[in-house]
Protein backbone atom coordinates (compact mmCIF):
# COMPACT_ATOMS: atom_id res chain seq x y z
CA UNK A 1 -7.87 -19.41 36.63
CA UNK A 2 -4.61 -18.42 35.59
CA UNK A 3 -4.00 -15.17 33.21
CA UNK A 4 -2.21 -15.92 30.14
CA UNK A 5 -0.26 -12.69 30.00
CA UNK A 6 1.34 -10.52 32.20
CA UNK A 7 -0.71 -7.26 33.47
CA UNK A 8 0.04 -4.38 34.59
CA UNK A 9 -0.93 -1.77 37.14
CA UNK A 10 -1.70 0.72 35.64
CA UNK A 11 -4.93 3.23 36.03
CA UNK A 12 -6.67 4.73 33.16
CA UNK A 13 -10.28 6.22 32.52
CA UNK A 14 -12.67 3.66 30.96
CA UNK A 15 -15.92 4.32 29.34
CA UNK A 16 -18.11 1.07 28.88
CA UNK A 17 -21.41 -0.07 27.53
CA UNK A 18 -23.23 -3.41 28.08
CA UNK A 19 -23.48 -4.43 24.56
CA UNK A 20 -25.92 -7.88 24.81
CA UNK A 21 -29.25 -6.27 26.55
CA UNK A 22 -32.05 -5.88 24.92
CA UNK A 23 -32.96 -1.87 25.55
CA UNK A 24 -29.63 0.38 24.79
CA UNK A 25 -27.31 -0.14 27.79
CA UNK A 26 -26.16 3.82 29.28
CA UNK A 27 -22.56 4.02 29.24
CA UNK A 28 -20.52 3.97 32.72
CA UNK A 29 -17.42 5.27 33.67
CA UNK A 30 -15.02 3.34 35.76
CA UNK A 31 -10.74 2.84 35.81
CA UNK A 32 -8.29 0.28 34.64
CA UNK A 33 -6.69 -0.98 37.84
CA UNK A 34 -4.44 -3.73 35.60
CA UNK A 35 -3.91 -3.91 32.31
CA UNK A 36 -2.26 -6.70 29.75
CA UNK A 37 -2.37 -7.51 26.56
CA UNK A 38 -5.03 -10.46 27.17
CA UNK A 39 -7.74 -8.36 29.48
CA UNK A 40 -7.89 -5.78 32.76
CA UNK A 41 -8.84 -5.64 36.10
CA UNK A 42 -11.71 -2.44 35.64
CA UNK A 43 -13.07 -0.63 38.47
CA UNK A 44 -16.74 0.14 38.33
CA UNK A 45 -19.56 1.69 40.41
CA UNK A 46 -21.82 -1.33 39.79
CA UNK A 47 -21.45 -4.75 39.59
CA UNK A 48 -21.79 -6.17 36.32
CA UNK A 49 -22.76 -9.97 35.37
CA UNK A 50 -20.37 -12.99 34.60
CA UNK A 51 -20.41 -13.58 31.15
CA UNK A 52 -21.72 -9.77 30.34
CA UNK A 53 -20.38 -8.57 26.94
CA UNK A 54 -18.65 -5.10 27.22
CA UNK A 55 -18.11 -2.22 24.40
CA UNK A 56 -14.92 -0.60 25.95
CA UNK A 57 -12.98 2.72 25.44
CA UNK A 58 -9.58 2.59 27.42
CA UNK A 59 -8.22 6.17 27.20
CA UNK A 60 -4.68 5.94 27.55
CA UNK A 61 -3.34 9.03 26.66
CA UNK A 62 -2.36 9.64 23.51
CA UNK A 63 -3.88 6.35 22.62
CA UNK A 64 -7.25 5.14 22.75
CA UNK A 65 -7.90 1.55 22.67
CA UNK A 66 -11.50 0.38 21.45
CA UNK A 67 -12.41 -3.56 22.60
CA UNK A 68 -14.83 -5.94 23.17
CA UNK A 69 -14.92 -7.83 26.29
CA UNK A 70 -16.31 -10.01 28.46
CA UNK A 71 -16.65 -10.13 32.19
CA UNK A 72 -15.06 -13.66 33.50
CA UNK A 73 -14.94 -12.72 36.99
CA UNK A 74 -16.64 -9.79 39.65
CA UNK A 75 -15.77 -8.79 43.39
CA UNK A 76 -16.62 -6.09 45.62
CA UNK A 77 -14.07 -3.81 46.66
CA UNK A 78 -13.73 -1.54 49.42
CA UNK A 79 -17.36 -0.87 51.63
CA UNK A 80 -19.14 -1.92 48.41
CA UNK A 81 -18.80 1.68 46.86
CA UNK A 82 -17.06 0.14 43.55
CA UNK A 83 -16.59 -3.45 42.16
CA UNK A 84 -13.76 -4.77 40.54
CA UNK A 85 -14.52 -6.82 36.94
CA UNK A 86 -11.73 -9.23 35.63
CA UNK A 87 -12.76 -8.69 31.75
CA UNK A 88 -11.08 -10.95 28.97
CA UNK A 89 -10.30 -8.70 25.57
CA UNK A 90 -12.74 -10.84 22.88
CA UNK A 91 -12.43 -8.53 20.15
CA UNK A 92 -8.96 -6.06 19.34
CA UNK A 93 -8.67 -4.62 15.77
CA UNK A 94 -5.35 -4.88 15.10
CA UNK A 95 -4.50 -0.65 15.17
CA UNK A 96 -5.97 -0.88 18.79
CA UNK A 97 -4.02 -3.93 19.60
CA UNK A 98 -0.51 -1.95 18.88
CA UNK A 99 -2.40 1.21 20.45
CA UNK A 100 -2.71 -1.29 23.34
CA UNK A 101 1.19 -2.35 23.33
CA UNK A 102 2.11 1.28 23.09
CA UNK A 103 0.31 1.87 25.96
CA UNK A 104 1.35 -1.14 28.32
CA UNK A 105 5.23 -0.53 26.89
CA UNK A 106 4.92 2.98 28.93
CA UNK A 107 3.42 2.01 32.19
């Protein structure tokens, strides 16, 4: 599947919460290891389900970008001690989509 925008490497502390379970989901921690305007590449401790629904916090200093997302694709990375998660943005107010440009315009 081919990305419909360009992304960008660039590494930035995520907070995340599963937002369709039915207890409350604890929030994890991971990094951005791409980021675009249409989605990121995020590097977690634990792998996550295709299809999951995400509440994310992307703190990209001085911004902070709020979004909804949605896991479309999930790979282990190196001896299984984090996975990467290909997430597609699904919901971007627009302030945190131009907090989002600001962001990707300086990496």
């Amino acid at each position: 599947m081919r990305q419909r925008f360009l992304r960008y490497p660039i590494q930035i502390p995520v907070l995340y919460k599963r937002l369709n379970q039915e207890e409350p989901a604890q929030p994890g921690t991971g990094w951005t290891e791409d980021l675009g305007e249409g989605g990121a590449c995020l590097k977690l401790p634990t792998p996550l389900l295709m299809g999951c629904r995400l509440g994310l916090v992307i703190f990209a200093e001085p911004e902070v970008v709020e979004a909804e997302a949605r896991v479309v694709w999930v790979r282990p990375g190196g001896q299984r001690t984090f996975y990467y998660h290909g997430v597609e943005f699904v919901q971007l107010s627009p302030p945190y989509y131009q907090s989002l440009l600001k962001t990707l315009a300086q990496g």
